[in-house]
C-alpha atoms as a PDB file:
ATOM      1  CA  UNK A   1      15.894 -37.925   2.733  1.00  0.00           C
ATOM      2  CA  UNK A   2      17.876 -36.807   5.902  1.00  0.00           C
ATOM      3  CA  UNK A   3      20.008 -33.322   6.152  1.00  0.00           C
ATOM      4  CA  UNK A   4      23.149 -33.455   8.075  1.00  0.00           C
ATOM      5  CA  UNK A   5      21.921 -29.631   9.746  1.00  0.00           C
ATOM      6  CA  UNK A   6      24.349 -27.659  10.873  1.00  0.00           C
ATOM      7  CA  UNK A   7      24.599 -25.959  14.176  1.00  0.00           C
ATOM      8  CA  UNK A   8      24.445 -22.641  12.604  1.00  0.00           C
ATOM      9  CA  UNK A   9      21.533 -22.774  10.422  1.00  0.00           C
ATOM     10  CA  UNK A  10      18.015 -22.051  11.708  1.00  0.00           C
ATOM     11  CA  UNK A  11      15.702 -24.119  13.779  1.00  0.00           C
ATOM     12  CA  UNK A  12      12.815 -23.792  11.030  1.00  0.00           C
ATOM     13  CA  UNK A  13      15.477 -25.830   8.883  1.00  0.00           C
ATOM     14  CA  UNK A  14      14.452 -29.079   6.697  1.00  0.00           C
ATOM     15  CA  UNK A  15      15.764 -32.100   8.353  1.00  0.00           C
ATOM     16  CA  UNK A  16      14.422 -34.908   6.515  1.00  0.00           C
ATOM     17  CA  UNK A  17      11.599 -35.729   4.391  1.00  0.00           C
ATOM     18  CA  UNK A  18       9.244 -38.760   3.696  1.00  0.00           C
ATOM     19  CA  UNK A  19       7.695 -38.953   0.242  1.00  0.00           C
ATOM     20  CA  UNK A  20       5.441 -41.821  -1.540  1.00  0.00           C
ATOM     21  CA  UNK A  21       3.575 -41.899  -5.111  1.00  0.00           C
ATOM     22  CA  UNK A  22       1.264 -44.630  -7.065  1.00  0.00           C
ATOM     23  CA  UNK A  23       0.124 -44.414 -10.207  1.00  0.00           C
ATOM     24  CA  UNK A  24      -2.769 -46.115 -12.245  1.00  0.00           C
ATOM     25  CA  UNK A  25      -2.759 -46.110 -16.060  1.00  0.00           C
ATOM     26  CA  UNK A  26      -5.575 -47.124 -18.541  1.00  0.00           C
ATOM     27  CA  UNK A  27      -6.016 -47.380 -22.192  1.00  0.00           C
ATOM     28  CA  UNK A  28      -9.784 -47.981 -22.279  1.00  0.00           C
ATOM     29  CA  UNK A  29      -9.329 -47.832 -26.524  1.00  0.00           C
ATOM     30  CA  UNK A  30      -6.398 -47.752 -28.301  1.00  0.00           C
ATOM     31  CA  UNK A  31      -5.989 -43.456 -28.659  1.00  0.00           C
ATOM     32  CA  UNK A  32      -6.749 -42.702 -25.135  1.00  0.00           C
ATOM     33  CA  UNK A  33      -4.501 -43.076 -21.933  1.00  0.00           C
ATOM     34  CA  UNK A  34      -5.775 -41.882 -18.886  1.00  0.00           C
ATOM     35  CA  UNK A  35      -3.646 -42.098 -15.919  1.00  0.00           C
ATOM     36  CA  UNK A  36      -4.091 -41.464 -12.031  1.00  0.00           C
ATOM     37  CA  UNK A  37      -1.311 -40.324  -9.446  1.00  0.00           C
ATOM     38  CA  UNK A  38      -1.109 -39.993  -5.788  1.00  0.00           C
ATOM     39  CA  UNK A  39       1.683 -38.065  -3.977  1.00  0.00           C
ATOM     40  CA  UNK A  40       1.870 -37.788  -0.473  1.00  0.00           C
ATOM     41  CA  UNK A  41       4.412 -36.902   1.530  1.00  0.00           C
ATOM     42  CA  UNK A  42       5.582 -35.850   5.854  1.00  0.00           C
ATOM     43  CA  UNK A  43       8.385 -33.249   6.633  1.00  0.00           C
ATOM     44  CA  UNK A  44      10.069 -32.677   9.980  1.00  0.00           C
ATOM     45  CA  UNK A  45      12.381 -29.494  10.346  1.00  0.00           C
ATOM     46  CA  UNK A  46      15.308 -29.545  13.084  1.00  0.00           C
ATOM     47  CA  UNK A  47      13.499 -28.378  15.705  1.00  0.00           C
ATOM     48  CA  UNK A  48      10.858 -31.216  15.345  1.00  0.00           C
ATOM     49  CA  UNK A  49       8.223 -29.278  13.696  1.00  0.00           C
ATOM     50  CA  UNK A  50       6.567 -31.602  11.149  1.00  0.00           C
ATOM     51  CA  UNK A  51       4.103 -31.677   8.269  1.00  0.00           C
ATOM     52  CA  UNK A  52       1.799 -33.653   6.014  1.00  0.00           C
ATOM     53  CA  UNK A  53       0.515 -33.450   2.580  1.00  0.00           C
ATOM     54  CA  UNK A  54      -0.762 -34.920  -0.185  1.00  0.00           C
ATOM     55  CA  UNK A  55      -1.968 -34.495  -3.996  1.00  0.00           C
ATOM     56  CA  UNK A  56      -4.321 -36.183  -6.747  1.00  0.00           C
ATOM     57  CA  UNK A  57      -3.501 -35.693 -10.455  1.00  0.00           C
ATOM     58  CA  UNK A  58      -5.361 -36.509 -13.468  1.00  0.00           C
ATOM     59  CA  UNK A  59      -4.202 -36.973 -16.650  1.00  0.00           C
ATOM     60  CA  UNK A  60      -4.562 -38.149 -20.241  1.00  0.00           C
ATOM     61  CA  UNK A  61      -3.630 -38.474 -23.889  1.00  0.00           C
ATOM     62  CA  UNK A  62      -5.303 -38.690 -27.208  1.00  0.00           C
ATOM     63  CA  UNK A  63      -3.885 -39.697 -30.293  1.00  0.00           C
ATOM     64  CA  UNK A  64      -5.336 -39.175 -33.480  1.00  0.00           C
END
């Protein structure tokens, strides 16, 4: 995503962002789904500062 900044607004301003997930999903038996996600993402404000991060989440379902 890319901000059209404006000259008036701050230099610690977002001015565009990078952002990418995958997910796994498994029914090992037929109640339980387990599923795996990875989020990572970069940021760069207007004045060229930048940043990094990233996230692993766990998750699952039972039905009975």
């Amino acid at each position: 995503m890319n901000v059209r900044n404006l000259d008036i607004q701050t230099p610690d301003s977002l001015d565009k962002t990078h952002r990418w997930t995958a997910n796994l999903a498994w029914s090992p038996i037929l109640r339980i789904d387990l599923v795996l996600e990875y989020l990572a993402g970069t940021m760069e404000n207007k004045d060229g500062e930048s940043g990094f991060s990233n996230q692993l989440q766990v998750g699952g379902t039972f039905r009975f």
